[in-house]
C-alpha atoms as a PDB file:
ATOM      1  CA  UNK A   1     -93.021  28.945 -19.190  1.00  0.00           C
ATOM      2  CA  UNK A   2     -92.270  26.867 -16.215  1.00  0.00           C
ATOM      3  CA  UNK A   3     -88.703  28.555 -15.906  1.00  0.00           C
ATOM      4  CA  UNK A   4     -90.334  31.725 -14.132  1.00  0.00           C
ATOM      5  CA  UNK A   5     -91.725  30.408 -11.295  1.00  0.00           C
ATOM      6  CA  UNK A   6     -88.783  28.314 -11.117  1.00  0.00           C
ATOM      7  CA  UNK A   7     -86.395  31.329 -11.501  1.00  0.00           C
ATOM      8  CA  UNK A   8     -88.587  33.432  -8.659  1.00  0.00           C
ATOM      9  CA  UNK A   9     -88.022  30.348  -6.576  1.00  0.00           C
ATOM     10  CA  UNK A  10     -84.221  30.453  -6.987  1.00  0.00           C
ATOM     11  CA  UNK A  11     -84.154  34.450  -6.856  1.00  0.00           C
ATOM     12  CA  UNK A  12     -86.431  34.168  -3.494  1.00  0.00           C
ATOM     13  CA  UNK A  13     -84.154  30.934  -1.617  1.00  0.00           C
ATOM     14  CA  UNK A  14     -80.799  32.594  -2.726  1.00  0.00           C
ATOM     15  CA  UNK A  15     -81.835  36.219  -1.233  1.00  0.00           C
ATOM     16  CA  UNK A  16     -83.326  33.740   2.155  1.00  0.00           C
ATOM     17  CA  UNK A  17     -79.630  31.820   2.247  1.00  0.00           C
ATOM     18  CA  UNK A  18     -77.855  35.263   1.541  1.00  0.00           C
ATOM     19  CA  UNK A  19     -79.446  37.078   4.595  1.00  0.00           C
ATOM     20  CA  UNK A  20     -80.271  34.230   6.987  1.00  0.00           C
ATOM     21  CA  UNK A  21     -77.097  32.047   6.581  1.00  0.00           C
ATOM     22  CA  UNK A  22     -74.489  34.528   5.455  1.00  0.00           C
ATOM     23  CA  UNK A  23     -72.008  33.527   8.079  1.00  0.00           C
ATOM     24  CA  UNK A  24     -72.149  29.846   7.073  1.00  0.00           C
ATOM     25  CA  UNK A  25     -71.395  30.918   3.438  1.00  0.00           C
ATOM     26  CA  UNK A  26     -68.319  33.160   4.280  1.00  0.00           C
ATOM     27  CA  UNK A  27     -67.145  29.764   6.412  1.00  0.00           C
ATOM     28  CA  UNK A  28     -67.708  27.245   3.164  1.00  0.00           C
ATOM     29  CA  UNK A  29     -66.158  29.934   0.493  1.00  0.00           C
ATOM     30  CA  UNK A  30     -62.491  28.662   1.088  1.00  0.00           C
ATOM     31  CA  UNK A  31     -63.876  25.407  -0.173  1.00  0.00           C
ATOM     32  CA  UNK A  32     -65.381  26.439  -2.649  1.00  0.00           C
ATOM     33  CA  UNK A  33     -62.166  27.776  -4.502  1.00  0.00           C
ATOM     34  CA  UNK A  34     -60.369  24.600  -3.569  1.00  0.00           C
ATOM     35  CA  UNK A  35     -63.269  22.548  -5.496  1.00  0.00           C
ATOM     36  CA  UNK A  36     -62.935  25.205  -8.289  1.00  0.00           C
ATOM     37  CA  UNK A  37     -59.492  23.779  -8.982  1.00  0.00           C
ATOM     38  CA  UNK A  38     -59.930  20.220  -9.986  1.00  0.00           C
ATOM     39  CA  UNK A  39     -63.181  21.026 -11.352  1.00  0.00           C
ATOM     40  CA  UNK A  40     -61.520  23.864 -13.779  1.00  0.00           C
ATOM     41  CA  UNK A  41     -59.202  21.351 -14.721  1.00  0.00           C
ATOM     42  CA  UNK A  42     -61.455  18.505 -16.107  1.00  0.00           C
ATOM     43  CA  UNK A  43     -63.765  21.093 -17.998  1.00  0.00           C
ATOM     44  CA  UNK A  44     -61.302  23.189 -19.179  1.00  0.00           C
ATOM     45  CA  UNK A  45     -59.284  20.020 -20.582  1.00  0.00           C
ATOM     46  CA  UNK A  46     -62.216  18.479 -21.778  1.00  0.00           C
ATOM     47  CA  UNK A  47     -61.773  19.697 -26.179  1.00  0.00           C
ATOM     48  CA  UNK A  48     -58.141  19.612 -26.602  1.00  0.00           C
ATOM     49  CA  UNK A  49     -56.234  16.394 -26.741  1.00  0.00           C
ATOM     50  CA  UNK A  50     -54.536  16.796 -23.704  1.00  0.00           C
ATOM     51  CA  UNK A  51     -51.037  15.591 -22.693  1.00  0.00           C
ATOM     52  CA  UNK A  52     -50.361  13.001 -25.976  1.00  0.00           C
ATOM     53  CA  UNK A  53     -47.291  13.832 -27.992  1.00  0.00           C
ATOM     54  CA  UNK A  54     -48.487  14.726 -31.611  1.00  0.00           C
ATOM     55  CA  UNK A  55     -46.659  12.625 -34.568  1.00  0.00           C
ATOM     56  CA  UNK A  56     -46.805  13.884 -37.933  1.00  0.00           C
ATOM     57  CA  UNK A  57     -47.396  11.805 -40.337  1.00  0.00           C
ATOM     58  CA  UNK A  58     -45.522  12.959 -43.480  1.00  0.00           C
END
């Protein structure tokens, strides 16, 4: 049961950063989707097998 004071605490500081800082998070957003990138990239990649040539074996 610890996760609902936790979640009130993330609910309360996200509504805070929202209204108080809201001009510092319109400034960071174009970095955000630059980070988004590389970081889709190595999670998305992570379950196939990538960019190895497959050989069948016959």
């Amino acid at each position: 049961m610890l996760w609902v004071p936790l979640a009130g605490f993330v609910i309360w500081a996200g509504y805070l950063i929202g209204t108080e800082h809201r001009l510092h998070l319109f400034q960071f957003l174009p970095f955000l989707f630059l980070a988004a990138c590389p970081l889709m990239h190595i999670f998305m990649h992570k379950h196939h097998s990538g960019h190895k040539d497959k050989i069948d074996k016959d």
